[in-house]
Every structure is written in structure tokens, then in C-alpha cells.
N, C-alpha and C. Protein backbone atom coordinates (compact mmCIF):
# COMPACT_ATOMS: atom_id res chain seq x y z
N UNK A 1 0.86 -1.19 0.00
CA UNK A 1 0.00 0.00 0.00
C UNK A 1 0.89 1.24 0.00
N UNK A 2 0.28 1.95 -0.71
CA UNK A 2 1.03 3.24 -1.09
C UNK A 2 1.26 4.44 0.49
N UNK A 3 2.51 5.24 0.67
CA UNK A 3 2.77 5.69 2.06
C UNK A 3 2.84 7.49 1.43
N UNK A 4 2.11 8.34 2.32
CA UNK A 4 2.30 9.71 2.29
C UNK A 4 3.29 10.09 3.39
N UNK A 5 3.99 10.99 3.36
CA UNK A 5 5.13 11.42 4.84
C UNK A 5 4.94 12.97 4.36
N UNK A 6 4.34 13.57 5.55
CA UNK A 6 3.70 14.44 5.55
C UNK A 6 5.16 15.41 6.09
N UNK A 7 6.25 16.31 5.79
CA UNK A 7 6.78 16.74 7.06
C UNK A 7 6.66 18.55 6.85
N UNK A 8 7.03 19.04 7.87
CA UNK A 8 6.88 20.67 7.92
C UNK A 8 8.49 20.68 7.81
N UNK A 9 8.84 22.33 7.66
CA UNK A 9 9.53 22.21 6.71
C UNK A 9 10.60 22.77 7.92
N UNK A 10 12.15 22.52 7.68
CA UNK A 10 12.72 22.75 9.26
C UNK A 10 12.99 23.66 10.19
N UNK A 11 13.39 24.25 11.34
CA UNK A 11 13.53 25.59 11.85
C UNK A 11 14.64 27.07 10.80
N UNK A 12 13.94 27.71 10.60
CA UNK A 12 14.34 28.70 9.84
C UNK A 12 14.41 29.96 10.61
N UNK A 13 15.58 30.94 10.55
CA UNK A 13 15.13 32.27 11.10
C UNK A 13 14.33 33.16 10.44
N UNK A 14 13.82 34.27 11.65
CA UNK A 14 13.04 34.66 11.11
C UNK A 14 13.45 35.75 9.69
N UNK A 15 12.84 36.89 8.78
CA UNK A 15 13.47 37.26 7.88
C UNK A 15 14.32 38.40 8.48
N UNK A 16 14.17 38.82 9.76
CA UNK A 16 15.38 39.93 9.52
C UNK A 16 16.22 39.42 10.48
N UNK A 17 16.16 38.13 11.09
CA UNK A 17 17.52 37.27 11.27
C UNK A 17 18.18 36.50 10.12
N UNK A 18 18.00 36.29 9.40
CA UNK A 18 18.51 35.68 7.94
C UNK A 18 18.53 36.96 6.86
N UNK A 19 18.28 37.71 7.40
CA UNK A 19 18.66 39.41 6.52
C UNK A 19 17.57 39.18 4.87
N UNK A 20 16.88 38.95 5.10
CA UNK A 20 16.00 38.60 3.68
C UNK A 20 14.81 39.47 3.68
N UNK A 21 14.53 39.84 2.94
CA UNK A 21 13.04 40.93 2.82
C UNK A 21 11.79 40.30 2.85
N UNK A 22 11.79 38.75 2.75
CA UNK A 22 10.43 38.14 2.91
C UNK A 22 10.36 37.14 2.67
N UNK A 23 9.00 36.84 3.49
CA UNK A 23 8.70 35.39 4.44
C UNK A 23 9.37 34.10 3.75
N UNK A 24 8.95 34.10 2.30
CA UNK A 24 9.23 33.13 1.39
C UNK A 24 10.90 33.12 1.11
N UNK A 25 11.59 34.44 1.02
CA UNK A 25 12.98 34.32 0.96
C UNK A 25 13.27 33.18 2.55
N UNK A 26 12.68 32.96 3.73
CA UNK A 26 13.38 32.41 4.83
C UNK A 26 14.73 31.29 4.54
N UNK A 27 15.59 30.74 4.53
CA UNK A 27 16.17 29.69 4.46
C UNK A 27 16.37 28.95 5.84
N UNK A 28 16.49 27.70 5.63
CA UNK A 28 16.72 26.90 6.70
C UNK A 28 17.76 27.62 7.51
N UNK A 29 18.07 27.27 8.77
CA UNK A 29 19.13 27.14 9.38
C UNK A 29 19.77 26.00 9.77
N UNK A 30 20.48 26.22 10.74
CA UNK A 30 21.95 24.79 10.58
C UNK A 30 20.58 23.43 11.48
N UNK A 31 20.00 24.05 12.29
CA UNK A 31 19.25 22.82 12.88
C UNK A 31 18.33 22.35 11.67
N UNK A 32 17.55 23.50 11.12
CA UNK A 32 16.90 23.21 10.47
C UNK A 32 17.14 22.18 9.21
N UNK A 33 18.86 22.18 9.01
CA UNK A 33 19.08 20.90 8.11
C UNK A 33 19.20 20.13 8.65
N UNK A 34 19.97 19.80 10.08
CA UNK A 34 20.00 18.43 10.64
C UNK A 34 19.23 18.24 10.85
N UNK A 35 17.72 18.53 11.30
CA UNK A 35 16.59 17.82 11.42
C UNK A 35 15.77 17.45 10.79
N UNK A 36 16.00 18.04 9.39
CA UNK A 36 15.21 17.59 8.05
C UNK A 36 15.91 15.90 8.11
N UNK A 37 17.58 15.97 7.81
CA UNK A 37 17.79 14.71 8.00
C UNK A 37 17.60 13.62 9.07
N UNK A 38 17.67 14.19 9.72
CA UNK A 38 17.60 13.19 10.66
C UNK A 38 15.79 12.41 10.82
N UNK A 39 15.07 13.26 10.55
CA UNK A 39 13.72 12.78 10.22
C UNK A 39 13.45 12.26 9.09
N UNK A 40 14.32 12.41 8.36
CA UNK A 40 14.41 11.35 6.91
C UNK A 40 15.06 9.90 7.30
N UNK A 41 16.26 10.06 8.34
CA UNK A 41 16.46 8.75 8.93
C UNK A 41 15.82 8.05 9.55
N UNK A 42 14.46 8.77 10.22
CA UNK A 42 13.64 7.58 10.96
C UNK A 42 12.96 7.77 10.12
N UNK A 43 12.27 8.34 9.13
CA UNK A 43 11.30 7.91 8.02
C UNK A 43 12.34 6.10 7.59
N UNK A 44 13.43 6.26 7.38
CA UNK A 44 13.60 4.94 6.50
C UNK A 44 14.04 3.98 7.71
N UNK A 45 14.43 4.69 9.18
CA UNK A 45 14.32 3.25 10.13
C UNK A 45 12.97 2.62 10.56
N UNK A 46 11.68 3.20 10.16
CA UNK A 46 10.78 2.87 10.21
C UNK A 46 10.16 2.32 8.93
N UNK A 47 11.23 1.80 8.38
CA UNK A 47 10.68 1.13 6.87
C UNK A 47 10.19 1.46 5.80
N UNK A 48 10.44 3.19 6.08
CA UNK A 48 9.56 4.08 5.15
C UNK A 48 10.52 3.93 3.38
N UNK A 49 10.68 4.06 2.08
CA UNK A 49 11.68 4.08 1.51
C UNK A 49 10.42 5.34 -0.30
N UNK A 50 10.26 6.58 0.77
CA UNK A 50 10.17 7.57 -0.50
C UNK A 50 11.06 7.47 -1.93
N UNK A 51 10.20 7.51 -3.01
CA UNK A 51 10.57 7.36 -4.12
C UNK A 51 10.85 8.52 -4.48
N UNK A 52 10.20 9.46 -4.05
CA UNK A 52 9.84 11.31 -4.32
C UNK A 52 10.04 12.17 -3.25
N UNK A 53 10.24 13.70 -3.58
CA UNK A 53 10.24 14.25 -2.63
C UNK A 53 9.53 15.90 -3.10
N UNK A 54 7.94 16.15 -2.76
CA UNK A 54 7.48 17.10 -3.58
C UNK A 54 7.63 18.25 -2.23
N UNK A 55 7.98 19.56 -3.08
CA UNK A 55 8.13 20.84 -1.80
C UNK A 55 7.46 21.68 -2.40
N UNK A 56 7.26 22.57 -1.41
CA UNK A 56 5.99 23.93 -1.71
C UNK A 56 7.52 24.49 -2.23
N UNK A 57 7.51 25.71 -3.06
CA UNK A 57 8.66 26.86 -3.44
C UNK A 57 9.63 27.38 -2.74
N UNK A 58 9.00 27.40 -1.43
CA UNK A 58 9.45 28.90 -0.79
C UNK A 58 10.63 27.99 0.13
N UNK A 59 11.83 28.97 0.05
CA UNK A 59 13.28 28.32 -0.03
C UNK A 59 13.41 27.62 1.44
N UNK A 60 13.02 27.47 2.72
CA UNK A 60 12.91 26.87 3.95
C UNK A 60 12.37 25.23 3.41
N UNK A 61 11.32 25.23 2.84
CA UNK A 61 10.98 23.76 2.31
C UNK A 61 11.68 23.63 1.47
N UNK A 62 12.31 23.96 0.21
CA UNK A 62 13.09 23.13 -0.84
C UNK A 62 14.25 22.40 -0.27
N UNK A 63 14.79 23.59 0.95
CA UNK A 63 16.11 23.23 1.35
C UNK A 63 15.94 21.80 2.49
N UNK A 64 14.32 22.12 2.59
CA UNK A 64 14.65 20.74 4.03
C UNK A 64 14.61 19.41 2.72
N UNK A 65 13.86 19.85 1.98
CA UNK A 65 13.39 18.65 0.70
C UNK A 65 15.03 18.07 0.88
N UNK A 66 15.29 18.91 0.35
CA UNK A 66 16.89 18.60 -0.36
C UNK A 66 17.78 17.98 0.75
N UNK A 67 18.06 18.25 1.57
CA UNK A 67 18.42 17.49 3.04
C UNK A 67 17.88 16.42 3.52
N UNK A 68 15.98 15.95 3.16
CA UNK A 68 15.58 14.90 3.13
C UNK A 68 16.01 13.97 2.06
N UNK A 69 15.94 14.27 0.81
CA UNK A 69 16.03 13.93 -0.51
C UNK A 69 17.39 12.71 -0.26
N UNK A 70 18.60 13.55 0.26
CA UNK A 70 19.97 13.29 0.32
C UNK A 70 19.62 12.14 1.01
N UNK A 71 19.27 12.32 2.25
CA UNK A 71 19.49 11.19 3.16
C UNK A 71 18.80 9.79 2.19
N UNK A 72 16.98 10.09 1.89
CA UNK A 72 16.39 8.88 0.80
C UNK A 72 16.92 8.54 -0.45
N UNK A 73 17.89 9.15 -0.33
CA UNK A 73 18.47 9.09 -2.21
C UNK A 73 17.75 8.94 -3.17
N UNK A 74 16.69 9.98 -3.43
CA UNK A 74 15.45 9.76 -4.03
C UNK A 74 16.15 11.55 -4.67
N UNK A 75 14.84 12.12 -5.48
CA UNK A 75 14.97 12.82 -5.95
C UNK A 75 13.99 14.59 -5.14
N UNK A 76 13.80 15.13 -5.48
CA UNK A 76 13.18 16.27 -4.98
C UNK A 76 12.68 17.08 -6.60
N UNK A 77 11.17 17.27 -6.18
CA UNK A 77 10.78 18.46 -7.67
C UNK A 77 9.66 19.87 -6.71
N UNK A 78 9.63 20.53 -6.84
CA UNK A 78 9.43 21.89 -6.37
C UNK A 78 7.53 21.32 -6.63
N UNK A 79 6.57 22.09 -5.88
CA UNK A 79 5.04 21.63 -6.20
C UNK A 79 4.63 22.61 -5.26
N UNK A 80 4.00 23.77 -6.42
CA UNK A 80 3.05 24.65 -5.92
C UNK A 80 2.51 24.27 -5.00
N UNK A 81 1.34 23.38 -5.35
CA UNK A 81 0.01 23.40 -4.13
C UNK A 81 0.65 23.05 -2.94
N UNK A 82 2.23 22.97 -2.46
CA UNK A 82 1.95 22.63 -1.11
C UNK A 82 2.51 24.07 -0.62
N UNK A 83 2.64 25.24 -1.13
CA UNK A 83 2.83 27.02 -0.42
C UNK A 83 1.83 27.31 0.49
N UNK A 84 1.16 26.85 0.73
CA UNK A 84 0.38 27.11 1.86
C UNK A 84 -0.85 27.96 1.56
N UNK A 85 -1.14 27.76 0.37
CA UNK A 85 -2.07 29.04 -0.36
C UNK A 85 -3.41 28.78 -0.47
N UNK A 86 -3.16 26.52 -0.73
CA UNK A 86 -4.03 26.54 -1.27
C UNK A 86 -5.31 25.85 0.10
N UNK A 87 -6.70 25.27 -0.03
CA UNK A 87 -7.28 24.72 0.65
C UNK A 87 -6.72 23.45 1.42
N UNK A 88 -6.72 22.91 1.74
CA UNK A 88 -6.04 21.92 2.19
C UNK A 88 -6.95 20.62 1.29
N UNK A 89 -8.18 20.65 0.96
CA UNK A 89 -8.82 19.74 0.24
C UNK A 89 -8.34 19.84 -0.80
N UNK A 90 -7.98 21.18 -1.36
CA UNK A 90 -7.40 21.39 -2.91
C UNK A 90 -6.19 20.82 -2.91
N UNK A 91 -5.34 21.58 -1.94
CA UNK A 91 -3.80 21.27 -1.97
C UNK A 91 -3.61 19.00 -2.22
N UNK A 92 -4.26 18.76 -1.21
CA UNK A 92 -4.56 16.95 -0.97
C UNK A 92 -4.97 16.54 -2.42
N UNK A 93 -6.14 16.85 -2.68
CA UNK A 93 -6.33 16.40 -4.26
C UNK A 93 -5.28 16.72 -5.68
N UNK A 94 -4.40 17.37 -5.67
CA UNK A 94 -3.41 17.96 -6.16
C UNK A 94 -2.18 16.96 -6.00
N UNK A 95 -2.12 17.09 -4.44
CA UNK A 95 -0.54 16.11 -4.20
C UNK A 95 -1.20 14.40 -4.69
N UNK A 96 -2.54 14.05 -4.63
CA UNK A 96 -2.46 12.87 -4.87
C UNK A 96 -2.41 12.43 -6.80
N UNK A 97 -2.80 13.12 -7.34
CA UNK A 97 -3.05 13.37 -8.58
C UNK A 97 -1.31 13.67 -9.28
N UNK A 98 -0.65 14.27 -8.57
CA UNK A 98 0.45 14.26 -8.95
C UNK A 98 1.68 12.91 -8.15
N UNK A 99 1.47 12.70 -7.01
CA UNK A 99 2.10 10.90 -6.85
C UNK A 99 1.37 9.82 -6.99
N UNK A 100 -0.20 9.85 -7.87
CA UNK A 100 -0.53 8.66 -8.39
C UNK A 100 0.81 7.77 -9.63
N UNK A 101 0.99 6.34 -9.13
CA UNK A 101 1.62 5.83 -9.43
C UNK A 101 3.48 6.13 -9.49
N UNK A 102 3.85 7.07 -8.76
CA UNK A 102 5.21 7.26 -8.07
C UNK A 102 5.52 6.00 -6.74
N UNK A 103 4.68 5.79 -6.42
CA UNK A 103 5.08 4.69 -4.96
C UNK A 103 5.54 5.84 -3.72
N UNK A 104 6.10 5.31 -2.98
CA UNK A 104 5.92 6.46 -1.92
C UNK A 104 5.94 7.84 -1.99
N UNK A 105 5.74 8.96 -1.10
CA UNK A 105 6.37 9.95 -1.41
C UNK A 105 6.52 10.76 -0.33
N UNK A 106 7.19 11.65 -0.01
CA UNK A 106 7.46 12.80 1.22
C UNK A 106 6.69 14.17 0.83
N UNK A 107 6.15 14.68 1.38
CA UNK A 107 5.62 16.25 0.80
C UNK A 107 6.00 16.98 1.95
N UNK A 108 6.40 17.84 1.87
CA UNK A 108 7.58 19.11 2.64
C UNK A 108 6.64 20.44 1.99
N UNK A 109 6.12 20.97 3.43
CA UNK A 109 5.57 21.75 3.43
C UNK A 109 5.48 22.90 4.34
N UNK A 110 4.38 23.76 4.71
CA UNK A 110 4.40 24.51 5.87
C UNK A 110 2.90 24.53 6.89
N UNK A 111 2.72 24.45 8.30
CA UNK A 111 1.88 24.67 8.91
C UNK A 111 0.82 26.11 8.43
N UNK A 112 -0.23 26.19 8.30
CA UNK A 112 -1.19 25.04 9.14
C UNK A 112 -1.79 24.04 7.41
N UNK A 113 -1.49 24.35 6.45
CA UNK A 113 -1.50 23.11 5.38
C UNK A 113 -1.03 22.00 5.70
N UNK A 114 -0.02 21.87 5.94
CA UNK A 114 0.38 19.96 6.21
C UNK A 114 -0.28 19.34 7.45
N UNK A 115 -0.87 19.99 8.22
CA UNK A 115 -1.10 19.80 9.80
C UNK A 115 -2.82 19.22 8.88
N UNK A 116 -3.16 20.09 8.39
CA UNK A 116 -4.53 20.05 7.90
C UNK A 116 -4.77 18.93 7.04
N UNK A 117 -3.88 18.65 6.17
CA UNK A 117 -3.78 17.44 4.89
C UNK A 117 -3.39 16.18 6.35
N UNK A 118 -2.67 16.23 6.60
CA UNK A 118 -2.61 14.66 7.77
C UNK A 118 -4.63 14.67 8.48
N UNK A 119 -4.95 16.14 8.96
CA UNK A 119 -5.97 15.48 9.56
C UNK A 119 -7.48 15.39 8.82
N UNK A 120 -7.39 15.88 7.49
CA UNK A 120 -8.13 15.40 6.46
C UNK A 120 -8.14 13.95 6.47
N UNK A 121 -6.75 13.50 6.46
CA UNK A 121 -6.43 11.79 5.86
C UNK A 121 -6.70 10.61 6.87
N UNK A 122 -6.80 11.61 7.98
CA UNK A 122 -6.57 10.91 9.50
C UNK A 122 -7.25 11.17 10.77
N UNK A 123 -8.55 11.96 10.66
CA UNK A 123 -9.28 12.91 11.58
C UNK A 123 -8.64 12.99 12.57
N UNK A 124 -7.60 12.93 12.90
CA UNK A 124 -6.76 13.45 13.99
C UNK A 124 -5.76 14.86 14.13
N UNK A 125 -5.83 15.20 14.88
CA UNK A 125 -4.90 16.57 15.10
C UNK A 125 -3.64 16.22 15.12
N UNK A 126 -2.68 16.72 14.54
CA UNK A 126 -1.07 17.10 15.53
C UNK A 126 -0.58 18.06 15.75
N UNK A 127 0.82 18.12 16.43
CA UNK A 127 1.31 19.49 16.44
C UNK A 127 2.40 18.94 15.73
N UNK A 128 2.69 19.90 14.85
CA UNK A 128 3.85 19.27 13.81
C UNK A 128 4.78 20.65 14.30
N UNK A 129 5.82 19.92 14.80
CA UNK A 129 6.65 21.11 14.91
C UNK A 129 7.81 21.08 13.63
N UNK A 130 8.75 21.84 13.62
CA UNK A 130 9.65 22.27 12.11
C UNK A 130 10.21 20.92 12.15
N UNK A 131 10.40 20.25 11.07
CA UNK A 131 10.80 19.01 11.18
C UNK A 131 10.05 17.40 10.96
N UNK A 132 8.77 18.10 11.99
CA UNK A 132 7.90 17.03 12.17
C UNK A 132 7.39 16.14 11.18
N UNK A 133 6.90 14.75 11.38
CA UNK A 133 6.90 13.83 10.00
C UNK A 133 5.20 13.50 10.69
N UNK A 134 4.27 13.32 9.69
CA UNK A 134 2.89 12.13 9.94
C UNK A 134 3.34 11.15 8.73
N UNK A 135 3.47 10.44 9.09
CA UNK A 135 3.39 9.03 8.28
C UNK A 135 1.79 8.91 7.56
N UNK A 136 1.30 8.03 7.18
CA UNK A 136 -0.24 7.72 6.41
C UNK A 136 -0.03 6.88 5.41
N UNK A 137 -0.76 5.89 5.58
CA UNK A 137 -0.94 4.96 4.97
C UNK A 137 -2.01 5.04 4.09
N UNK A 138 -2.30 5.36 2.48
CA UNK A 138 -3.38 5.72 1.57
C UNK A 138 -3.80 4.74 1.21
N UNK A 139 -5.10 5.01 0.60
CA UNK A 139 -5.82 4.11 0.01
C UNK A 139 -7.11 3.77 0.58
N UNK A 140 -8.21 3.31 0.18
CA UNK A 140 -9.97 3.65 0.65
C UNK A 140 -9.92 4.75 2.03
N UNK A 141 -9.26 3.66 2.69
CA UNK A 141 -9.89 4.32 4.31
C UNK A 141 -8.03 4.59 4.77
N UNK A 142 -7.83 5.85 4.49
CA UNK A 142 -5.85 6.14 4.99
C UNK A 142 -6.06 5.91 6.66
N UNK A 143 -5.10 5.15 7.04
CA UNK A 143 -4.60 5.28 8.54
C UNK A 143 -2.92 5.42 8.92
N UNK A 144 -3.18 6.32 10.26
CA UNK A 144 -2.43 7.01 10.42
C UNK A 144 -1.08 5.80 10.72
N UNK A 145 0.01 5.70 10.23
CA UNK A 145 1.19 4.52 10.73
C UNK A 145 1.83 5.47 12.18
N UNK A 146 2.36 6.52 12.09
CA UNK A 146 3.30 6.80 12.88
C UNK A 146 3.12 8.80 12.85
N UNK A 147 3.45 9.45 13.75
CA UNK A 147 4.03 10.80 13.68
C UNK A 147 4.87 11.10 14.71
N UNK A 148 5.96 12.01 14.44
CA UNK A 148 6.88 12.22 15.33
C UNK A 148 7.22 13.56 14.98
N UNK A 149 8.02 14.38 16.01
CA UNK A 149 8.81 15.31 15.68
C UNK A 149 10.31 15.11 16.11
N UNK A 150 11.38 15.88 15.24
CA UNK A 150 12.88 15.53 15.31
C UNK A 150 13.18 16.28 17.23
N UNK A 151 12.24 16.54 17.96
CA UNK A 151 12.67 17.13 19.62
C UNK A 151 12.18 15.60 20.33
N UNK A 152 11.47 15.25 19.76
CA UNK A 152 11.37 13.99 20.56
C UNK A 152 11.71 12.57 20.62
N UNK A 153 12.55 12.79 19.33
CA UNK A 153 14.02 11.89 19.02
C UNK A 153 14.77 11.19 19.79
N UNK A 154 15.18 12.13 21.18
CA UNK A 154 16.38 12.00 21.80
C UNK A 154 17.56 11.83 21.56
């Protein structure tokens, strides 16, 4: 059965700590890459093995993509609907329409869209902090496999 990995995208400063004029310029910071990876490592110690890796634009998600990407040795492609713009029903019908028949995939995104697409899939809430992964298992009735965030790691 086909696997969604839902994650937010990693701790970034804010824009006039990263000297950038706006929100979307943010880039990761140094945690913010180790914890992209390192939540890509328990995505695959938990048996997870993403084929894909789709990111909203805005440079904080491409860069965690790309830090996830590395660790899955999979690839990364940039995907509007996950900027946070769109509905979360829209954005969901979008990401599935575009990894029909890819096999797994990771979508790297930003709160409160990814928080919203897990509890569309999963009527459950989380708190996804920067980093954070929902696992989901698709198909008729999706159930939830696993969620974690990279603080509660240890």
C-alpha cells in the first residue's frame, strides 16, 4: 500500500535574522538541516523508503526537501500546491493526482496546510513542529502509521 510522509519544513530564522526581505525568501538554518535529515532517517528506520520528494517553493521547504532527498536518495521536484495558499482539500487532491503511481512519497511543506492534509487523511490533530513527520498509509480508508517530531528523538 502506497505511504504519504507528511513533514513541515525545518527551523528557519526569522526574515530579519537571515537578513531577507520576505517570508518566502526564509532559508533553513543549521538545525533546520540536521533535522530535516535526521527525520528522513527515521522515516527509513521505520521502513519508510520515498521514491519522491514534492516541496511547496518557498526556499525553507526546498532546502529541508533537499536534506531529506539526500538522506532517501530519491529525488526532490518543487510543487506549488503545497505554499500554503491553497485549501487543504485542494492542496490533498493535487498532491495525490500528482504521486498517483510514483510509490511512496514525502511532501515538505508549511503549517497550518500539512497539519490540515494529515488530519483530512486521518481525523486526527497534531502538532507538527519544524521538522515534524505524519506518516499515512493511503488508500480507501488512509490510517495514520506513525508521527513524530525531530525534539522527541532524543
Amino acid at each position: 500500500m502506497k505511504k504519504l510522509y507528511l513533514m513541515r519544513h525545518g527551523h528557519s530564522p526569522s526574515p530579519a535574522e537571515a537578513g531577507v526581505k520576505t517570508d518566502a525568501q526564509r532559508p533553513l538554518s543549521d538545525k533546520g538541516r540536521a533535522d530535516a535529515a535526521r527525520m528522513a532517517r527515521e522515516i527509513l528506520a521505520r521502513g519508510g523508503r520515498p521514491v519522491l520528494v514534492l516541496h511547496s517553493p518557498l526556499v525553507r521547504a526546498a532546502q529541508t526537501a533537499r536534506a531529506a532527498a539526500e538522506v532517501l536518495k530519491t529525488g526532490a521536484a518543487s510543487f506549488q500546491p503545497l505554499d500554503n495558499t491553497l485549501a487543504p482539500e485542494e492542496a490533498l487532491a493535487q498532491l495525490r493526482r500528482r504521486a498517483e503511481g510514483d510509490g511512496d512519497v514525502l511532501a515538505v511543506g508549511h503549517q497550518p496546510q500539512i497539519g490540515e492534509i494529515a488530519t483530512l487523511l486521518t481525523a486526527d490533530v497534531f502538532e507538527i513542529r519544524p521538522a515534524g513527520v505524519v506518516a499515512v498509509e493511503l488508500g480507501p480508508e488512509p490510517r495514520l502509521l506513525w508521527s513524530a517530531n525531530a525534539d522527541e528523538l532524543g
